[in-house]
N, C-alpha and C. Protein backbone atom coordinates (compact mmCIF):
# COMPACT_ATOMS: atom_id res chain seq x y z
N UNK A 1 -12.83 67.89 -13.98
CA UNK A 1 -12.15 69.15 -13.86
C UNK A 1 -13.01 70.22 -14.52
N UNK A 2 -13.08 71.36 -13.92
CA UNK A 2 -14.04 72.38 -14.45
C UNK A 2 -12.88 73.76 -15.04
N UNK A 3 -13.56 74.29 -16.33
CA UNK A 3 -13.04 75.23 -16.76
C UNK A 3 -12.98 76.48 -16.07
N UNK A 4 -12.34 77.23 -15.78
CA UNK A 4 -12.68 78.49 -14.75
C UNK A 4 -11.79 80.02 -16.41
N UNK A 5 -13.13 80.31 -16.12
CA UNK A 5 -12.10 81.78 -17.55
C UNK A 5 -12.37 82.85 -16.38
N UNK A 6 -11.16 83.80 -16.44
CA UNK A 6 -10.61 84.45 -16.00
C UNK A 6 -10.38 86.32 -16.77
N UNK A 7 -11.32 87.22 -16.96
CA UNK A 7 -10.96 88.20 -17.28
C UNK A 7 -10.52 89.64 -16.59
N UNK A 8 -9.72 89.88 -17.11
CA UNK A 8 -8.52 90.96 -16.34
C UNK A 8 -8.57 92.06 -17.32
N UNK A 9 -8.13 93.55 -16.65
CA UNK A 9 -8.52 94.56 -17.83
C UNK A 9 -7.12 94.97 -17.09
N UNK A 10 -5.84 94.95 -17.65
CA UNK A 10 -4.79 95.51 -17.96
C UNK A 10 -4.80 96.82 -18.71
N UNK A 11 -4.05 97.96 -18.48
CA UNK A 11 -3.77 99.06 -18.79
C UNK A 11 -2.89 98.74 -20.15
N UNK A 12 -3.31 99.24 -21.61
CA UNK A 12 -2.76 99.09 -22.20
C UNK A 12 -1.11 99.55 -22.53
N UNK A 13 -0.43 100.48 -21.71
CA UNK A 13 0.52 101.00 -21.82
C UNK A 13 1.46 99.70 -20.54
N UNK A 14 0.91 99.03 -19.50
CA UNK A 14 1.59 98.30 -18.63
C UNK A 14 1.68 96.62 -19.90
N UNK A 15 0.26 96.48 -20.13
CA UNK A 15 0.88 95.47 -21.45
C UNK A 15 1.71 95.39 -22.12
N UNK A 16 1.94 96.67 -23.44
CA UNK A 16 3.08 96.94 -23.89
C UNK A 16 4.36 96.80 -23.61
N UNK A 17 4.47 97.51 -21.81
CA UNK A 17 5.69 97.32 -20.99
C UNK A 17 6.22 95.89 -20.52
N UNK A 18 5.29 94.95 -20.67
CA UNK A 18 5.02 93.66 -20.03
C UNK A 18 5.86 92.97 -21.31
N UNK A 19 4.72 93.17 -22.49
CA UNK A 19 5.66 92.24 -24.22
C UNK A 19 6.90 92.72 -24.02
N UNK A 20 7.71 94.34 -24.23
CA UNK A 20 8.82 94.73 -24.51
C UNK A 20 9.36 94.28 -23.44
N UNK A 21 9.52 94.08 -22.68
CA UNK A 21 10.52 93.49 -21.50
C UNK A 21 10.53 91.63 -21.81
N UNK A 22 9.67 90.89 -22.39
CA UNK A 22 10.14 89.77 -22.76
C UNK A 22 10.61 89.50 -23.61
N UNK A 23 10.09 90.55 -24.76
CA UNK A 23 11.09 90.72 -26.17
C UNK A 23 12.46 91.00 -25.86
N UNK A 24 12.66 91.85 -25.17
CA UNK A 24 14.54 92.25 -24.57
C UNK A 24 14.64 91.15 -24.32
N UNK A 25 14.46 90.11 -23.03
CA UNK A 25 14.99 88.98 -22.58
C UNK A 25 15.34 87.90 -23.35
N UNK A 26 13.81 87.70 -24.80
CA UNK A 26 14.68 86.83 -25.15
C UNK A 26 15.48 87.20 -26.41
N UNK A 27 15.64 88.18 -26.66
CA UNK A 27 16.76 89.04 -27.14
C UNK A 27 17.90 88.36 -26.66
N UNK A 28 17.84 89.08 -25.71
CA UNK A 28 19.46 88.82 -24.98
C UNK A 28 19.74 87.64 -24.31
N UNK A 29 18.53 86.79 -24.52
CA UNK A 29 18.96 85.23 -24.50
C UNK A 29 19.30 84.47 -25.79
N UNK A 30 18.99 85.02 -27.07
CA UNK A 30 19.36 84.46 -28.06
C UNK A 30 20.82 85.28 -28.58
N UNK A 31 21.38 86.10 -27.61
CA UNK A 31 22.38 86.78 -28.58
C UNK A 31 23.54 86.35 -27.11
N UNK A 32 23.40 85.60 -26.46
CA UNK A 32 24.16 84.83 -24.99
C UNK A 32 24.46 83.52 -25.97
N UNK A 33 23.55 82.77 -26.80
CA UNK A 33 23.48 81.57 -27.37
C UNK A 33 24.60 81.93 -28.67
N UNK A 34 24.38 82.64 -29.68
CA UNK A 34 24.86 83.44 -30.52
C UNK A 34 26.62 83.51 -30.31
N UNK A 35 27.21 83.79 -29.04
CA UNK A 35 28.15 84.22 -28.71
C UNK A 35 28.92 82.80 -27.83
N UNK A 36 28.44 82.44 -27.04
CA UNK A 36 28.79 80.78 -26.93
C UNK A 36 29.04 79.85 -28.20
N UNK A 37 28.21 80.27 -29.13
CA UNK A 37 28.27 79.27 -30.47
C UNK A 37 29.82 79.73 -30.79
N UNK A 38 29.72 81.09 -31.29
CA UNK A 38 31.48 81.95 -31.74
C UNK A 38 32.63 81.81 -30.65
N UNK A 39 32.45 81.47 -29.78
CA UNK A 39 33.40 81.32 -29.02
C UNK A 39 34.45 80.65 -29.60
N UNK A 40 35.65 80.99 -29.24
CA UNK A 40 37.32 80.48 -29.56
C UNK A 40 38.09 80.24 -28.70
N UNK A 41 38.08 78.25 -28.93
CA UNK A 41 38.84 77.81 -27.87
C UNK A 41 40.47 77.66 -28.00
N UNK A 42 41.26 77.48 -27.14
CA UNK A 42 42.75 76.83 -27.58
C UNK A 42 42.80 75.79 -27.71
N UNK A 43 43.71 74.81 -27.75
CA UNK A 43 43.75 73.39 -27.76
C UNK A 43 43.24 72.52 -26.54
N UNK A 44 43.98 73.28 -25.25
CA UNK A 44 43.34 72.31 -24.13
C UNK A 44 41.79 72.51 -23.84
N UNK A 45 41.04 73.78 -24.11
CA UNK A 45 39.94 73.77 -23.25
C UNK A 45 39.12 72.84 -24.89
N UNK A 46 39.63 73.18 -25.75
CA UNK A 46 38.87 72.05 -27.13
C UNK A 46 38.65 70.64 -27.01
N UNK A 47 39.80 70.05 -26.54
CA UNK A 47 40.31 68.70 -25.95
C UNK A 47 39.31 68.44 -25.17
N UNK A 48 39.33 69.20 -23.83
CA UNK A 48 38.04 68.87 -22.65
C UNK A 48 37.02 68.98 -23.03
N UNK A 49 36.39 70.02 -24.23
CA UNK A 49 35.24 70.09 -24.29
C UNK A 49 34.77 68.85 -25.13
N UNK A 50 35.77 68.21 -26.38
CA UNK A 50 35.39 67.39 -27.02
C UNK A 50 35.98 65.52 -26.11
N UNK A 51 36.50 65.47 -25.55
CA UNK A 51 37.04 64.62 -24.23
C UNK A 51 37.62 63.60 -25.13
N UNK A 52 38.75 64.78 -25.86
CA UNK A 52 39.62 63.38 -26.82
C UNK A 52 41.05 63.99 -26.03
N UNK A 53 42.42 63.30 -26.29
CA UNK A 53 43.43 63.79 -26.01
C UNK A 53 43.72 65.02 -26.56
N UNK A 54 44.67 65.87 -26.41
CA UNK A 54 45.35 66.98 -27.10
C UNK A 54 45.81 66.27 -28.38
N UNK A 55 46.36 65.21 -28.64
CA UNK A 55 47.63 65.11 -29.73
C UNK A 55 46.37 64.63 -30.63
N UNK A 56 45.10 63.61 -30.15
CA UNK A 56 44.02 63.37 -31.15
C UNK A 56 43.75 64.98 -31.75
N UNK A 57 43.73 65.66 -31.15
CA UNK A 57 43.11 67.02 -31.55
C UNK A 57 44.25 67.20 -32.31
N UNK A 58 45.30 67.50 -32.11
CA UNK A 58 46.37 68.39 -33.16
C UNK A 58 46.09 67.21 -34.44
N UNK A 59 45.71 65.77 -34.36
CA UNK A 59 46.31 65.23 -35.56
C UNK A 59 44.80 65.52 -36.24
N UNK A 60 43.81 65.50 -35.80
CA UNK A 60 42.50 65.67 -36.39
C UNK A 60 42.31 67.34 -37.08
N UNK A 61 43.35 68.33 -36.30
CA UNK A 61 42.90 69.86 -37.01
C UNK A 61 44.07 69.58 -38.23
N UNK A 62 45.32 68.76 -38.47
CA UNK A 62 46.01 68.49 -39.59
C UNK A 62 45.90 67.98 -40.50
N UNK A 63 44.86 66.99 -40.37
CA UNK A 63 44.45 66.49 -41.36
C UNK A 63 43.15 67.13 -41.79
N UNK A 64 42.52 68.37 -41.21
CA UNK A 64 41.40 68.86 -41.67
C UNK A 64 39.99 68.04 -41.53
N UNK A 65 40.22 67.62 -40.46
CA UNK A 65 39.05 66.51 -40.24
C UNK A 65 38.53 67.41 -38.90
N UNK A 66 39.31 68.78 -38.44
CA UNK A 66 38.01 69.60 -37.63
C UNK A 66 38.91 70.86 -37.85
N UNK A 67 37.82 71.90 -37.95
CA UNK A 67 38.09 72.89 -38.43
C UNK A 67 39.14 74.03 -37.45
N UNK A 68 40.34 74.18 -37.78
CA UNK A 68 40.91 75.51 -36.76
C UNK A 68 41.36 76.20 -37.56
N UNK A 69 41.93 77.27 -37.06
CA UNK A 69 42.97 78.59 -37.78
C UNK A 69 44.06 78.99 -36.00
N UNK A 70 45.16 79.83 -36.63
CA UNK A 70 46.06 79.95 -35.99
C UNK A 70 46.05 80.74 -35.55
N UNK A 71 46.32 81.63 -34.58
CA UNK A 71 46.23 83.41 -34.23
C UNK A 71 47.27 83.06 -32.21
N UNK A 72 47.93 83.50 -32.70
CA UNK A 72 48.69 82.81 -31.48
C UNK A 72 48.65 81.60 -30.78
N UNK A 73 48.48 80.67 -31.87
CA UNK A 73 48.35 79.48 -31.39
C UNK A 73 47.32 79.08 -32.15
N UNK A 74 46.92 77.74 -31.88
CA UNK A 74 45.68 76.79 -32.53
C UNK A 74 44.75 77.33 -31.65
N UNK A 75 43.58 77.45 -32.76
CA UNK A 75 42.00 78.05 -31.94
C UNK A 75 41.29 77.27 -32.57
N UNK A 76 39.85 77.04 -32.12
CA UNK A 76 38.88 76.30 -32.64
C UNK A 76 37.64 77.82 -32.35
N UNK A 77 36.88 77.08 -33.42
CA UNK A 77 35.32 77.98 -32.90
C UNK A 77 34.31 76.58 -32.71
N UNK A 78 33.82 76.77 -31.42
CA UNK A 78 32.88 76.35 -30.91
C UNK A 78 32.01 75.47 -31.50
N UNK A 79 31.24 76.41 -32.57
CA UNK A 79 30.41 76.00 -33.50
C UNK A 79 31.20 74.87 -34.63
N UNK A 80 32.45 75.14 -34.52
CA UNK A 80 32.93 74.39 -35.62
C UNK A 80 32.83 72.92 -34.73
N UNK A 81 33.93 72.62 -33.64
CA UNK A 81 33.48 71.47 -32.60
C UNK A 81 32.35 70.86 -32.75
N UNK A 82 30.89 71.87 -32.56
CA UNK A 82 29.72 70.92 -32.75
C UNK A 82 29.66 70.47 -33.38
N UNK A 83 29.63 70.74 -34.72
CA UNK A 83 29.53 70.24 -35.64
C UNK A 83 30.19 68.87 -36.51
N UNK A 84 31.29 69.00 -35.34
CA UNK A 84 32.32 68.10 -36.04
C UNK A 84 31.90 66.72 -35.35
N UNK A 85 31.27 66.85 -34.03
CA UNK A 85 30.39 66.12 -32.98
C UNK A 85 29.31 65.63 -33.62
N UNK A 86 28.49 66.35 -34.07
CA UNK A 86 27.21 65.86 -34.42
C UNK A 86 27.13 65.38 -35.63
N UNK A 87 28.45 65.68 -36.67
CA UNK A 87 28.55 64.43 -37.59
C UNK A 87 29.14 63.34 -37.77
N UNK A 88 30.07 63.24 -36.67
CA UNK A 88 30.57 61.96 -36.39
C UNK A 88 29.52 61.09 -35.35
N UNK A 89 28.45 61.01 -35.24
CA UNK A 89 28.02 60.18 -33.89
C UNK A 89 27.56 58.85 -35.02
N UNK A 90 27.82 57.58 -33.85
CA UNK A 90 27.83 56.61 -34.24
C UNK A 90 26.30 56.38 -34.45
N UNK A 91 26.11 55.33 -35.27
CA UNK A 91 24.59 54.95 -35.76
C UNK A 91 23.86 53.83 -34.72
N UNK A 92 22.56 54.80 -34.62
CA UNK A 92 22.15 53.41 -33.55
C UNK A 92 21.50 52.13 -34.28
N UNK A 93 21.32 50.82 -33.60
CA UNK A 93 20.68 49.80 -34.29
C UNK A 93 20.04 49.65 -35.65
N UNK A 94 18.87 50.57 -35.28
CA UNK A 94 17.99 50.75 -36.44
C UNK A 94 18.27 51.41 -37.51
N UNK A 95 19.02 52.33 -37.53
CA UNK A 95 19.97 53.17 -38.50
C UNK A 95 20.82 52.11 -39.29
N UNK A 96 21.58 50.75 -38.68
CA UNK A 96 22.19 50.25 -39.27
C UNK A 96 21.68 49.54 -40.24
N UNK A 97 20.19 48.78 -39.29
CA UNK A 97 19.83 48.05 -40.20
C UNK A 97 19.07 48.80 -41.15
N UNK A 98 18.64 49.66 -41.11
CA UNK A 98 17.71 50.07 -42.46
C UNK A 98 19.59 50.49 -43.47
N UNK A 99 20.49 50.91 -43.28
CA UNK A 99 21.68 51.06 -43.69
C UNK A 99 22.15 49.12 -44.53
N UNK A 100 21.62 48.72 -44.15
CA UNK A 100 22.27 47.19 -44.13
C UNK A 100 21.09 46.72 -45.85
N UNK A 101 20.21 47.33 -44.95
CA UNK A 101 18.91 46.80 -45.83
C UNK A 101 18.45 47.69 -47.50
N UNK A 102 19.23 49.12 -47.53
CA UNK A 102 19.50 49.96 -48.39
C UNK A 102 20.49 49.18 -49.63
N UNK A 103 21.58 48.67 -48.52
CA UNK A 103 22.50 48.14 -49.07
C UNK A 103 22.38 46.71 -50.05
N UNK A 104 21.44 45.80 -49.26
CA UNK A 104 20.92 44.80 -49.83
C UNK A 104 20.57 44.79 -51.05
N UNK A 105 18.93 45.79 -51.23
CA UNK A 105 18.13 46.38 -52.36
C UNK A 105 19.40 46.73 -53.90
N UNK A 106 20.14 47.40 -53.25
CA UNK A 106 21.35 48.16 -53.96
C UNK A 106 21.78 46.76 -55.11
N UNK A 107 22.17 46.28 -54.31
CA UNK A 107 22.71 44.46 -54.29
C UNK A 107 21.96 44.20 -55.74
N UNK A 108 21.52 43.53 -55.21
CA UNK A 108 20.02 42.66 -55.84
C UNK A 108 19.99 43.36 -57.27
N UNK A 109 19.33 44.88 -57.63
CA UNK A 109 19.42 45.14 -58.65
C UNK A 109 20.41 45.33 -59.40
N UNK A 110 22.04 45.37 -59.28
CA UNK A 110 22.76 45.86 -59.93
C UNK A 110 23.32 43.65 -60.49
C-alpha cells in the first residue's frame, strides 16, 4: 500500500466556519445526552425501562434500594435507574473466582 499526502489550501475564515459548526454539534450532542440522563420517569415507563414488575419497583423505591421522590406521583430520574443497574449486575466467572480466591487468602491468615 502506498502513502498518497494530500495538500489543500482552505480559506482560513471557511476553516474556522468548518471547527465552529462541529463544536455546536457536538455541543448539542452532549447536552441531548445531558437531558436523557435527567429525565423523569413514572412508575410504568421505570418498570419497562428497568423490565422488573411495577410492585418490584414500588417495593424496591420503599425500601430505598432505588432512588425516587414524589411530585404527583412516584418519579424516578433516569440517571438514578442507571445506576441502580450498573450496580447491581451479577459477577461474571472470573470475578467470582478471583472473589472466592480473595476470600481464601483472607482465610488462611486470620
Amino acid at each position: 500500500m502506498q502513502n498518497v499526502t494530500l495538500q489543500i489550501s482552505i480559506p482560513e475564515t471557511l476553516l474556522q466556519s468548518l471547527i465552529e459548526d462541529e463544536v455546536r454539534k457536538l455541543v448539542r450532542e452532549r447536552a441531548t445526552e445531558q437531558i436523557e440522563q435527567d429525565m423523569v420517569l413514572g412508575v410504568a415507563e421505570a418498570a419497562k425501562y428497568l423490565n422488573i414488575a411495577k410492585q418490584t419497583l414500588y417495593t424496591k423505591s420503599c425500601y430505598g434500594e432505588i432512588a425516587s421522590f414524589k411530585r404527583g406521583g412516584l418519579k424516578f430520574r433516569k440517571s438514578d435507574l442507571d445506576a441502580w443497574l450498573f450496580n447491581n449486575r451479577r459477577a461474571d466467572g472470573r470475578e467470582i473466582e478471583m472473589q472466592a480466591a480473595n476470600y481464601a487468602m483472607k482465610r488462611k491468615r486470620a
